[in-house]
PDB file of N, CA and C in Angstrom:
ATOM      1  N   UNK A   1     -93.412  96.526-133.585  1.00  0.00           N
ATOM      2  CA  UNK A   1     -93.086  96.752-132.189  1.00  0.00           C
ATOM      3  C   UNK A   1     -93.705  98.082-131.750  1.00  0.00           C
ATOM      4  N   UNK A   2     -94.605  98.239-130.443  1.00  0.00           N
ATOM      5  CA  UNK A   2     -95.175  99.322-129.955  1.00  0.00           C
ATOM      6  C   UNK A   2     -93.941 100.544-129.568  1.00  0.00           C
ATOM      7  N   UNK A   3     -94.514 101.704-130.003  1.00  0.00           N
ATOM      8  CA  UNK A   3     -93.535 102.567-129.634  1.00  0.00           C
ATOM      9  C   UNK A   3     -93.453 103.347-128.267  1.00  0.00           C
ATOM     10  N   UNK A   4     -94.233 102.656-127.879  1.00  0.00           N
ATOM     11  CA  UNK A   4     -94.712 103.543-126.183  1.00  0.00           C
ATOM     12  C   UNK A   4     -95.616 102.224-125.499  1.00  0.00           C
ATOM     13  N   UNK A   5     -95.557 102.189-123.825  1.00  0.00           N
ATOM     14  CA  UNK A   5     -96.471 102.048-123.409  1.00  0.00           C
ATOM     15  C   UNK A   5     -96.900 102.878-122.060  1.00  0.00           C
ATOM     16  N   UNK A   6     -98.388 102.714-122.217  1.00  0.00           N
ATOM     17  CA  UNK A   6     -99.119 103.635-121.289  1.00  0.00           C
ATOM     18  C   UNK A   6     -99.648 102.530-119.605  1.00  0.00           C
ATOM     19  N   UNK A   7     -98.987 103.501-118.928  1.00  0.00           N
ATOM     20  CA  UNK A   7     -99.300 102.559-117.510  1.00  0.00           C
ATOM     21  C   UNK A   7    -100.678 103.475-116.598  1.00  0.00           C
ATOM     22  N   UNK A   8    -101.428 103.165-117.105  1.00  0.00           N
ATOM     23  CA  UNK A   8    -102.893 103.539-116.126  1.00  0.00           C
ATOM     24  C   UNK A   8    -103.222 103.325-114.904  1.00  0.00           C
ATOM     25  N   UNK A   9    -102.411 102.406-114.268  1.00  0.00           N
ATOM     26  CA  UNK A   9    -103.349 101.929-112.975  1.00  0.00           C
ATOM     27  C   UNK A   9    -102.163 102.274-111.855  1.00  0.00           C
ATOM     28  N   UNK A  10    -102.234 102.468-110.627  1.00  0.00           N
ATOM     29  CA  UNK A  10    -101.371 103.039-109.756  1.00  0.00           C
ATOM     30  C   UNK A  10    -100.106 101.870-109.391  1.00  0.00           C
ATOM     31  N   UNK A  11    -100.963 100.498-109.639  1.00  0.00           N
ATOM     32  CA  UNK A  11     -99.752  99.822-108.875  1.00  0.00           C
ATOM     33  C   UNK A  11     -98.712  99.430-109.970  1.00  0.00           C
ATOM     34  N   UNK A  12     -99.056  98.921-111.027  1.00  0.00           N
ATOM     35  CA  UNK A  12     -97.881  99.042-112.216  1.00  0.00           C
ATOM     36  C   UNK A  12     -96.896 100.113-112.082  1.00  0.00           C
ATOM     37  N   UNK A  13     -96.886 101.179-112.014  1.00  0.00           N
ATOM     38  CA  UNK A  13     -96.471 102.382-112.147  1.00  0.00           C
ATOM     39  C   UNK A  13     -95.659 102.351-110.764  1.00  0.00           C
ATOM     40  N   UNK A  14     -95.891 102.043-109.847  1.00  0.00           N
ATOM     41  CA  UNK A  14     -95.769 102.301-108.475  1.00  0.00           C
ATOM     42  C   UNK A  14     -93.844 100.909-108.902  1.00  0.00           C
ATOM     43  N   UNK A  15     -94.828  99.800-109.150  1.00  0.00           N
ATOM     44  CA  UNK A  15     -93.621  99.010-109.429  1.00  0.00           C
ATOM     45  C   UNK A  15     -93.024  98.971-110.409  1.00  0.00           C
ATOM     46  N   UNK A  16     -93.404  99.475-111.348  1.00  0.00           N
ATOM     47  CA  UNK A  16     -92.275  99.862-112.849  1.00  0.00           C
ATOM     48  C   UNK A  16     -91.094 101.117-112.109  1.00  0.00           C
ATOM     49  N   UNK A  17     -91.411 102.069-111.683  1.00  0.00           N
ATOM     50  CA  UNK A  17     -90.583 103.026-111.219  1.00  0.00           C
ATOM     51  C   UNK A  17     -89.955 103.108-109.715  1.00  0.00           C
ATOM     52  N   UNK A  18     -90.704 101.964-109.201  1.00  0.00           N
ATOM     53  CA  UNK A  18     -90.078 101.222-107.884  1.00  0.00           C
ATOM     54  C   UNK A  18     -89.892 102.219-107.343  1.00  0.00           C
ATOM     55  N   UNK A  19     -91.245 103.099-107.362  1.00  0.00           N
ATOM     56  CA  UNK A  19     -91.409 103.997-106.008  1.00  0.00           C
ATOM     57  C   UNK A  19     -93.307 103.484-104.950  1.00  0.00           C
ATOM     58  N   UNK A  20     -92.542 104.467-103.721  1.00  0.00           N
ATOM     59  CA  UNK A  20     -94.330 104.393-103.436  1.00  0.00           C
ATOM     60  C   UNK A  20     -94.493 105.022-102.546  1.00  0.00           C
ATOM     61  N   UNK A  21     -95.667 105.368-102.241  1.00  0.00           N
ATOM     62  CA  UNK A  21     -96.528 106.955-101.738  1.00  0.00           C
ATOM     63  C   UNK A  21     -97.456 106.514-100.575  1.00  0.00           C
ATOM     64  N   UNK A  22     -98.055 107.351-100.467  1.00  0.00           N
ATOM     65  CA  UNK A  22     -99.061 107.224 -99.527  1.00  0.00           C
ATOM     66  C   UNK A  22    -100.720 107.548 -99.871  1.00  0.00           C
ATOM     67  N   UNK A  23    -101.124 107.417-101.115  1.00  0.00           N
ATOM     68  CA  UNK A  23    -102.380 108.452-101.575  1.00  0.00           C
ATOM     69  C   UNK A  23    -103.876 107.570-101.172  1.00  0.00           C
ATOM     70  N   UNK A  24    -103.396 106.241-101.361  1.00  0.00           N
ATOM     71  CA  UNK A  24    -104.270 104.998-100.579  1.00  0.00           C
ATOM     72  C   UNK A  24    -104.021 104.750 -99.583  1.00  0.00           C
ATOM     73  N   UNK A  25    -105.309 104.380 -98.808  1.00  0.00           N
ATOM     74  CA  UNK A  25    -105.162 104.192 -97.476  1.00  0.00           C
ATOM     75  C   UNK A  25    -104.813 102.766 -97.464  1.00  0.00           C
ATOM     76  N   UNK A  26    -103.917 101.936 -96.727  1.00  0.00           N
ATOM     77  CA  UNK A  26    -103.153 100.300 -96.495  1.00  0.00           C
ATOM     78  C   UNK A  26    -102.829 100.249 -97.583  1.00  0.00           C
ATOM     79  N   UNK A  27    -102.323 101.030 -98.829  1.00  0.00           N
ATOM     80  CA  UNK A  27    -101.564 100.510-100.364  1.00  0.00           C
ATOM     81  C   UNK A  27    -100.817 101.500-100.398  1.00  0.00           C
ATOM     82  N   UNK A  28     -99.424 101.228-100.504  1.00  0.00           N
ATOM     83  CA  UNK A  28     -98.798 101.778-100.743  1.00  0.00           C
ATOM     84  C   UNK A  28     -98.069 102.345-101.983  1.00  0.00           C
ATOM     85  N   UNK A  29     -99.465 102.937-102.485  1.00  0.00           N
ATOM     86  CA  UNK A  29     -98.929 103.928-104.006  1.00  0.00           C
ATOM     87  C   UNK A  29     -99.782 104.999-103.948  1.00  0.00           C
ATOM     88  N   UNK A  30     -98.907 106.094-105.025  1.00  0.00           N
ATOM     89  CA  UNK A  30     -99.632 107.038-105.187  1.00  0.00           C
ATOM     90  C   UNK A  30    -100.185 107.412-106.709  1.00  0.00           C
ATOM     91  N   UNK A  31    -100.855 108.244-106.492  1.00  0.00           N
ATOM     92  CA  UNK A  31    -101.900 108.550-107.827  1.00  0.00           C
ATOM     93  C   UNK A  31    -101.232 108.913-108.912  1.00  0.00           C
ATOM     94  N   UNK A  32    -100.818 107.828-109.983  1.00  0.00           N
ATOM     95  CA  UNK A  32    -100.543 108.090-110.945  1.00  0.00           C
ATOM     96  C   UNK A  32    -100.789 107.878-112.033  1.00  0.00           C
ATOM     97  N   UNK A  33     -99.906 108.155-113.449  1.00  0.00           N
ATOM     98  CA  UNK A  33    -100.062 107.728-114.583  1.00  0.00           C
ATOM     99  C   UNK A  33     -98.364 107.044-114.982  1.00  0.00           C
ATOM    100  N   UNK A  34     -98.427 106.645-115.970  1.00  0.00           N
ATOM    101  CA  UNK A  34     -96.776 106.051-116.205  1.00  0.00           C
ATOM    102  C   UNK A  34     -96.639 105.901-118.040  1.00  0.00           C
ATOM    103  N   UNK A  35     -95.768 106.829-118.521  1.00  0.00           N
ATOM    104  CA  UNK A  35     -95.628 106.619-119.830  1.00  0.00           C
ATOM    105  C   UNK A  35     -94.106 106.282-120.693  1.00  0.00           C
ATOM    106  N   UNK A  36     -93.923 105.104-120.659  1.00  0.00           N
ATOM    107  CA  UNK A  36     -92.839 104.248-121.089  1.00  0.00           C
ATOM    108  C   UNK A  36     -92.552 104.610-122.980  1.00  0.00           C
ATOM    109  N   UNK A  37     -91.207 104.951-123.255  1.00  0.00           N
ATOM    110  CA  UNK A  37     -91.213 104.573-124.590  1.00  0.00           C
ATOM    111  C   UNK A  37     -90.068 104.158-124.960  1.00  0.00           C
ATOM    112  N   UNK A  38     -88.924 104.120-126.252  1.00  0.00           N
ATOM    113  CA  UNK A  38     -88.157 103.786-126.433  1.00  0.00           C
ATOM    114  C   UNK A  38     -87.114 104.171-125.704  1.00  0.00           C
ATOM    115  N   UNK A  39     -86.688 105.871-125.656  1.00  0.00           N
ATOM    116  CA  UNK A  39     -85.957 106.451-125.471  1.00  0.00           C
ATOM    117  C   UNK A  39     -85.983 107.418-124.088  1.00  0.00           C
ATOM    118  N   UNK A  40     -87.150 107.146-123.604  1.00  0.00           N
ATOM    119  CA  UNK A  40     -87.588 108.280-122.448  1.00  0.00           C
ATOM    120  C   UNK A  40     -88.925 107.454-121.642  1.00  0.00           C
ATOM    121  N   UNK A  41     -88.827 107.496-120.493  1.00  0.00           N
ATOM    122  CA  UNK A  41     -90.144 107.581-119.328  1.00  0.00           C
ATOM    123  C   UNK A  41     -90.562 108.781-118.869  1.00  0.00           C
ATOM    124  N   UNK A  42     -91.691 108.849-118.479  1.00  0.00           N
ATOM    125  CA  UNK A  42     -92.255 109.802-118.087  1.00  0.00           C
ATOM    126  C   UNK A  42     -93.613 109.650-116.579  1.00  0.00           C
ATOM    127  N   UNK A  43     -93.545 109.844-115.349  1.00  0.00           N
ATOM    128  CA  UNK A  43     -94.068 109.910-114.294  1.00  0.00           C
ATOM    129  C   UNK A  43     -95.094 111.364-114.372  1.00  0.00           C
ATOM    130  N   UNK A  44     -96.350 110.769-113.986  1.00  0.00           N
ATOM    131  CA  UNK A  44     -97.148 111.756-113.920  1.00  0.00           C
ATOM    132  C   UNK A  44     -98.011 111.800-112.575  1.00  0.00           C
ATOM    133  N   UNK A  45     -97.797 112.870-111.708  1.00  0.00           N
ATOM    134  CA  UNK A  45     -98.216 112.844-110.407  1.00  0.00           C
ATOM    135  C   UNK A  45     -98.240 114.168-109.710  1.00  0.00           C
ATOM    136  N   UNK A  46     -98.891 114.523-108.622  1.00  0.00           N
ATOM    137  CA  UNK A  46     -98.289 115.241-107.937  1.00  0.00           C
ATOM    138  C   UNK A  46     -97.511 116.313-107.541  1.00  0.00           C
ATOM    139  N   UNK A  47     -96.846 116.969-108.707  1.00  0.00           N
ATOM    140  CA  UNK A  47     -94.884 116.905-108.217  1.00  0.00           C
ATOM    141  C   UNK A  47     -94.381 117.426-107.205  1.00  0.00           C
ATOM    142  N   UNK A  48     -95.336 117.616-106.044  1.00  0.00           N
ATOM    143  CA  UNK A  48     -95.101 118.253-105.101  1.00  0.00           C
ATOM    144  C   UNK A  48     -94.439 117.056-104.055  1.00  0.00           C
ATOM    145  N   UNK A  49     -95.082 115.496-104.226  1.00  0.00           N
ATOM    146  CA  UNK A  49     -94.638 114.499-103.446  1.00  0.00           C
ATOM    147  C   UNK A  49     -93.796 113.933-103.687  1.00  0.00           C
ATOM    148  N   UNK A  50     -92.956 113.991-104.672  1.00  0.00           N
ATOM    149  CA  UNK A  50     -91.229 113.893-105.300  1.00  0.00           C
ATOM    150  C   UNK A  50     -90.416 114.834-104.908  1.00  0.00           C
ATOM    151  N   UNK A  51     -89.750 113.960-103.704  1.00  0.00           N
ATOM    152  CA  UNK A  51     -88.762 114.665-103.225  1.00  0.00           C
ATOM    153  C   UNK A  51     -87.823 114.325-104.194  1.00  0.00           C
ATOM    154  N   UNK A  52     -86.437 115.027-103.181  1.00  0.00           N
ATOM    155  CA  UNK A  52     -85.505 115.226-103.965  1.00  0.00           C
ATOM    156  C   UNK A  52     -84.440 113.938-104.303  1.00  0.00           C
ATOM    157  N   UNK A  53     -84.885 113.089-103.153  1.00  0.00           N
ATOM    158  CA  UNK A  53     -84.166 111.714-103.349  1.00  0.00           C
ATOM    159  C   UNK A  53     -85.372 110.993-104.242  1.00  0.00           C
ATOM    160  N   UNK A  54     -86.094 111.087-104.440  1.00  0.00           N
ATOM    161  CA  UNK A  54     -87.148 110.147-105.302  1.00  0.00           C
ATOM    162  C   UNK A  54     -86.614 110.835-106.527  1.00  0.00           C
ATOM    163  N   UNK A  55     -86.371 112.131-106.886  1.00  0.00           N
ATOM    164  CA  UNK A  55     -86.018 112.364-108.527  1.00  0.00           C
ATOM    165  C   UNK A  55     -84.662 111.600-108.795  1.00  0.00           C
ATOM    166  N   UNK A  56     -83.375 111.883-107.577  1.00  0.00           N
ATOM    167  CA  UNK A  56     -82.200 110.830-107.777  1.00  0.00           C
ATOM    168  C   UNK A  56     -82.569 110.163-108.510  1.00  0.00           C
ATOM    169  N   UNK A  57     -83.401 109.161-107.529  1.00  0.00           N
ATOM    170  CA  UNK A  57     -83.152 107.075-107.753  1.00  0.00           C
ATOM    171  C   UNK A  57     -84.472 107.403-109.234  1.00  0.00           C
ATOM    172  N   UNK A  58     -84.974 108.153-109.517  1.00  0.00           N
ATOM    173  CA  UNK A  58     -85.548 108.271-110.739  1.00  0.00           C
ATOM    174  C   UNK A  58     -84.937 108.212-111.600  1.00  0.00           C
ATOM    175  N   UNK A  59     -83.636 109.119-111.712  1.00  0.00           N
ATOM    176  CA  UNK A  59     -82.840 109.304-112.917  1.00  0.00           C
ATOM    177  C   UNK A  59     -83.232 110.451-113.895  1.00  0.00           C
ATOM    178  N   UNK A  60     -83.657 109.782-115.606  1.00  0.00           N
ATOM    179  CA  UNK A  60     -84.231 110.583-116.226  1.00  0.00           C
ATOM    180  C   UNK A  60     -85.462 110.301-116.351  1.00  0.00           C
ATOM    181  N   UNK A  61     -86.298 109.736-115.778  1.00  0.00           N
ATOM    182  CA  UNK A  61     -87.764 109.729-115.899  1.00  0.00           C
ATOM    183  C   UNK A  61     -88.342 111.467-115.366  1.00  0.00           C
ATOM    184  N   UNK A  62     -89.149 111.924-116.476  1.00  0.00           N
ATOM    185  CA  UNK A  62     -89.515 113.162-116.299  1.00  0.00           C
ATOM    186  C   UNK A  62     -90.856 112.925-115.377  1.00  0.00           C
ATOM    187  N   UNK A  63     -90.754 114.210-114.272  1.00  0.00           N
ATOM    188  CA  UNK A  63     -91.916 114.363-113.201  1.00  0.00           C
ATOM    189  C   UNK A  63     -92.842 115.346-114.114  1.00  0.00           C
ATOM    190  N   UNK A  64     -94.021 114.836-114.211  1.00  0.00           N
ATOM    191  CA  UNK A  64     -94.840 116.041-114.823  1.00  0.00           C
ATOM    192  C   UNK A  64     -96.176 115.773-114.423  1.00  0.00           C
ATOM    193  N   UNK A  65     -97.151 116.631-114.263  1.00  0.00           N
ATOM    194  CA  UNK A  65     -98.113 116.685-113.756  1.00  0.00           C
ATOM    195  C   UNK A  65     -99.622 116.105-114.029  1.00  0.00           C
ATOM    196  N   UNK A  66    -100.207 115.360-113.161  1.00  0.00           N
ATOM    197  CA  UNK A  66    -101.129 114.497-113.485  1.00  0.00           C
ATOM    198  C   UNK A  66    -101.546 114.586-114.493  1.00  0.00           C
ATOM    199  N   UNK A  67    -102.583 115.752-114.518  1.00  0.00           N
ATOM    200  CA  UNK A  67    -103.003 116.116-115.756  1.00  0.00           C
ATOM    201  C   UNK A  67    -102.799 116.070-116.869  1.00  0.00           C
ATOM    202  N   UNK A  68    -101.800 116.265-116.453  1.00  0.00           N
ATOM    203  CA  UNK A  68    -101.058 116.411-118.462  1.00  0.00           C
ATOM    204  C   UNK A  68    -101.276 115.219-119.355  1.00  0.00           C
ATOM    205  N   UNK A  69    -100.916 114.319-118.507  1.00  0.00           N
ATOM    206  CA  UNK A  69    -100.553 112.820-119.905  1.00  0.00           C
ATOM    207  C   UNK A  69    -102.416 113.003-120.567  1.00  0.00           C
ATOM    208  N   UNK A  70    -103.510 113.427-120.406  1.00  0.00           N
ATOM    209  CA  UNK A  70    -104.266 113.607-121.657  1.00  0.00           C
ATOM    210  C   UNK A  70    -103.573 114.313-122.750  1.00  0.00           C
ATOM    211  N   UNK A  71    -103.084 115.840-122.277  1.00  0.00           N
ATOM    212  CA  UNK A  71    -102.547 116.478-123.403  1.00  0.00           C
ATOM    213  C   UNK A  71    -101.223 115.755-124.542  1.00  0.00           C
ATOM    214  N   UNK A  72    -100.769 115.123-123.700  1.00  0.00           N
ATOM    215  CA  UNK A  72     -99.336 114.230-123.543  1.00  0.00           C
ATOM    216  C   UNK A  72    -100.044 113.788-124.325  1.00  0.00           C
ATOM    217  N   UNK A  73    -101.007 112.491-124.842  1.00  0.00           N
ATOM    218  CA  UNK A  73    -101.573 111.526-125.572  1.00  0.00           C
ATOM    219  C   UNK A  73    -102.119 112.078-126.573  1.00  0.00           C
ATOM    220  N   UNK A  74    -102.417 112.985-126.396  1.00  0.00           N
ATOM    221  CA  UNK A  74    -103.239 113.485-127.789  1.00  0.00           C
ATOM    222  C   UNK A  74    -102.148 113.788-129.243  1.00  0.00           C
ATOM    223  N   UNK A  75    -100.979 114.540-128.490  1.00  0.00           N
ATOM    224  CA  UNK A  75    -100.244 115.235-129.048  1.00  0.00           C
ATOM    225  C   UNK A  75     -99.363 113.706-129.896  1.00  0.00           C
ATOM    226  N   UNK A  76     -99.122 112.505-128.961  1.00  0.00           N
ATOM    227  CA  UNK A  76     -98.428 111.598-129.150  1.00  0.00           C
ATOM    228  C   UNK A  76     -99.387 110.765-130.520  1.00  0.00           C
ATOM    229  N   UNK A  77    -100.583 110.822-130.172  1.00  0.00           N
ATOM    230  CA  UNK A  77    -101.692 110.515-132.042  1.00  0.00           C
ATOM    231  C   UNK A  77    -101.133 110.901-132.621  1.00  0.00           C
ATOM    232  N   UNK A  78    -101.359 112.421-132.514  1.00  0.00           N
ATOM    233  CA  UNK A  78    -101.183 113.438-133.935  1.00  0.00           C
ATOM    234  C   UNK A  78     -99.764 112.591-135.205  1.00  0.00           C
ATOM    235  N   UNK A  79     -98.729 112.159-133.759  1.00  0.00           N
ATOM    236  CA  UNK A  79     -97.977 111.299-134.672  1.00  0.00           C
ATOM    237  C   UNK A  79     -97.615 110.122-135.230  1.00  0.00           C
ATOM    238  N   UNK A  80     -98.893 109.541-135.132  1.00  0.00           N
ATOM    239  CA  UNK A  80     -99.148 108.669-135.340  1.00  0.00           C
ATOM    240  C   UNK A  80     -98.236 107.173-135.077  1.00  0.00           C
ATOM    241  N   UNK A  81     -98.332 107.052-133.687  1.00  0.00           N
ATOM    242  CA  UNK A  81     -97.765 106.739-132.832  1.00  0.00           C
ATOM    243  C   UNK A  81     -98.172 104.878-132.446  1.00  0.00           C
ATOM    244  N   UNK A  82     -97.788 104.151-132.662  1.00  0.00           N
ATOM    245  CA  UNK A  82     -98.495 102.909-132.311  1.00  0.00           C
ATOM    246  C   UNK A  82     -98.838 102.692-130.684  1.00  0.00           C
ATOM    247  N   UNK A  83     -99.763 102.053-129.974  1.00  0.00           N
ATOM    248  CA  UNK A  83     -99.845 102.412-128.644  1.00  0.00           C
ATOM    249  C   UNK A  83    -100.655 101.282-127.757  1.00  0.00           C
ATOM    250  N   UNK A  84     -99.530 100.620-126.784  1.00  0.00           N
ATOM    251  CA  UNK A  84    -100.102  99.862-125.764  1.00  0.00           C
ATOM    252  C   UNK A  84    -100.683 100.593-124.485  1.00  0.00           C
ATOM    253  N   UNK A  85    -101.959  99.993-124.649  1.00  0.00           N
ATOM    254  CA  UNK A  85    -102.715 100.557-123.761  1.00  0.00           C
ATOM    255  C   UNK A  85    -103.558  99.693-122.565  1.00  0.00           C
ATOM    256  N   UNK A  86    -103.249  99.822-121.639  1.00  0.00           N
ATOM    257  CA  UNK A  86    -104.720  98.632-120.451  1.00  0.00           C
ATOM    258  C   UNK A  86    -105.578  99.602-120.371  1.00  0.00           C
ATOM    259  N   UNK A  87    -106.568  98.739-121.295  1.00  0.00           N
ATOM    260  CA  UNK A  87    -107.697  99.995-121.260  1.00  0.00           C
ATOM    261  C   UNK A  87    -108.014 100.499-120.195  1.00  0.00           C
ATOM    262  N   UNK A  88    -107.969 102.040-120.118  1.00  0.00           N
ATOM    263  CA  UNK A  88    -108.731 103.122-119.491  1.00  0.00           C
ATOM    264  C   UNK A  88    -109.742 103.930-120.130  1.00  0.00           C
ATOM    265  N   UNK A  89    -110.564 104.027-119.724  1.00  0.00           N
ATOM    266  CA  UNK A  89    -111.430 104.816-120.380  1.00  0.00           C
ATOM    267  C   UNK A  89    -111.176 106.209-120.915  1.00  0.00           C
ATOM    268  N   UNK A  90    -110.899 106.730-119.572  1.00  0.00           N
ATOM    269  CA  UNK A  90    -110.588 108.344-119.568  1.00  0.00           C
ATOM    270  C   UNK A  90    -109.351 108.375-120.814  1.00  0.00           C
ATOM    271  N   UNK A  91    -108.720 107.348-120.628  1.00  0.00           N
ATOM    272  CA  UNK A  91    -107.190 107.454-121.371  1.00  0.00           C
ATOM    273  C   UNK A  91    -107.318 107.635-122.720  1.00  0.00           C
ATOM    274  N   UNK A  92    -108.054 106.216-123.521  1.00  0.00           N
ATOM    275  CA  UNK A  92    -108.501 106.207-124.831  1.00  0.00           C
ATOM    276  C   UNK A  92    -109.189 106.750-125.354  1.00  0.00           C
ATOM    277  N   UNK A  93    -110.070 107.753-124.742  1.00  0.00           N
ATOM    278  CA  UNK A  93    -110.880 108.876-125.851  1.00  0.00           C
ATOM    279  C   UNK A  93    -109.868 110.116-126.117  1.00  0.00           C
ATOM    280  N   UNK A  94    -108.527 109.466-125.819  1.00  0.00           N
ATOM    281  CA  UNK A  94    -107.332 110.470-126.281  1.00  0.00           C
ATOM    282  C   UNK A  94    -107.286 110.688-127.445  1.00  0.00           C
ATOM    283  N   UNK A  95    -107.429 109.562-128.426  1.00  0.00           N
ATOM    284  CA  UNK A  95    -106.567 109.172-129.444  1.00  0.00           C
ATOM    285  C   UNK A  95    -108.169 108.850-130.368  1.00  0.00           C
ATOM    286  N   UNK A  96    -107.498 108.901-131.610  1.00  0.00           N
ATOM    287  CA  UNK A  96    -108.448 108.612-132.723  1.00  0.00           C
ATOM    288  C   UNK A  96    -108.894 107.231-132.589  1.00  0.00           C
ATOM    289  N   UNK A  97    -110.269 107.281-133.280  1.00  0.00           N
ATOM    290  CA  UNK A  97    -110.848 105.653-133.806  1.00  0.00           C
ATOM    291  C   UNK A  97    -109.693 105.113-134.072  1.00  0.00           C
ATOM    292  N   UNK A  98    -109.298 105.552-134.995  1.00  0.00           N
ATOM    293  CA  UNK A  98    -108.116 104.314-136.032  1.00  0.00           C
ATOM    294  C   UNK A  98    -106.760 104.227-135.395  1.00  0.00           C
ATOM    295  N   UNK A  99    -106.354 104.822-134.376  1.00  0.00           N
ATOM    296  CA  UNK A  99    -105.209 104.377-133.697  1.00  0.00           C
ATOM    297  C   UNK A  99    -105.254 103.000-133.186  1.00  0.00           C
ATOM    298  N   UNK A 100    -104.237 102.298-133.365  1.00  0.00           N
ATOM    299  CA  UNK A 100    -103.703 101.343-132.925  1.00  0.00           C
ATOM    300  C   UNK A 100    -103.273 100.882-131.463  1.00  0.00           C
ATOM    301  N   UNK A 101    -104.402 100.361-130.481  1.00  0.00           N
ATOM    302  CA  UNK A 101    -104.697 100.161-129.204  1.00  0.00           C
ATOM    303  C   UNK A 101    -104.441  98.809-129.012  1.00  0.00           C
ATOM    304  N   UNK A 102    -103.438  98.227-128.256  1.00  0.00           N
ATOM    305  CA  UNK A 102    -103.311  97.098-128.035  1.00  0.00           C
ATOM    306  C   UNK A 102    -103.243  96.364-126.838  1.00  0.00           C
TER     307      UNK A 102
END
């Protein structure tokens, strides 16, 4: 069983966390990343466009900043981490050859 999955594309993310933005013009989502695991989610965006009622109805999904989920992924290899991924490009030169990409 995968221990994480990685949400790359804006509208997954947009409807996994059943929020939505304005960053596209006629689509209503914003620029993100989305990192699902057993015990914890994690939203990567912005954090300036998370108000204070969007962290509410969030809960504990952590707001953290676009950028990061590279560092976020790398660190998540090191432990050798099993990992669903829709390929992204930018995403998967995170992680080693021999990680487990599914």
């Amino acid at each position: 069983m995968p221990h994480l999955h990685i949400l790359p594309l804006i509208s997954p993310v947009s409807g996994t966390f059943n929020i939505r933005g304005s960053d596209v013009p006629y689509n209503p989502v914003l620029m993100s990343f989305g990192l699902v695991m057993h015990t914890s989610a994690h939203l990567y965006t912005d954090e300036a466009k998370i108000g204070e009622d969007v962290r509410k109805h969030l809960g504990d999904v952590k707001v953290l900043p676009y950028s990061q989920i590279f560092e976020d992924l790398r660190a998540l290899d090191r432990e050798n981490k099993v990992l669903i991924v829709n390929p992204l490009y930018a995403l998967t030169k995170c992680f080693d050859p021999n990680a487990s990409i599914v």
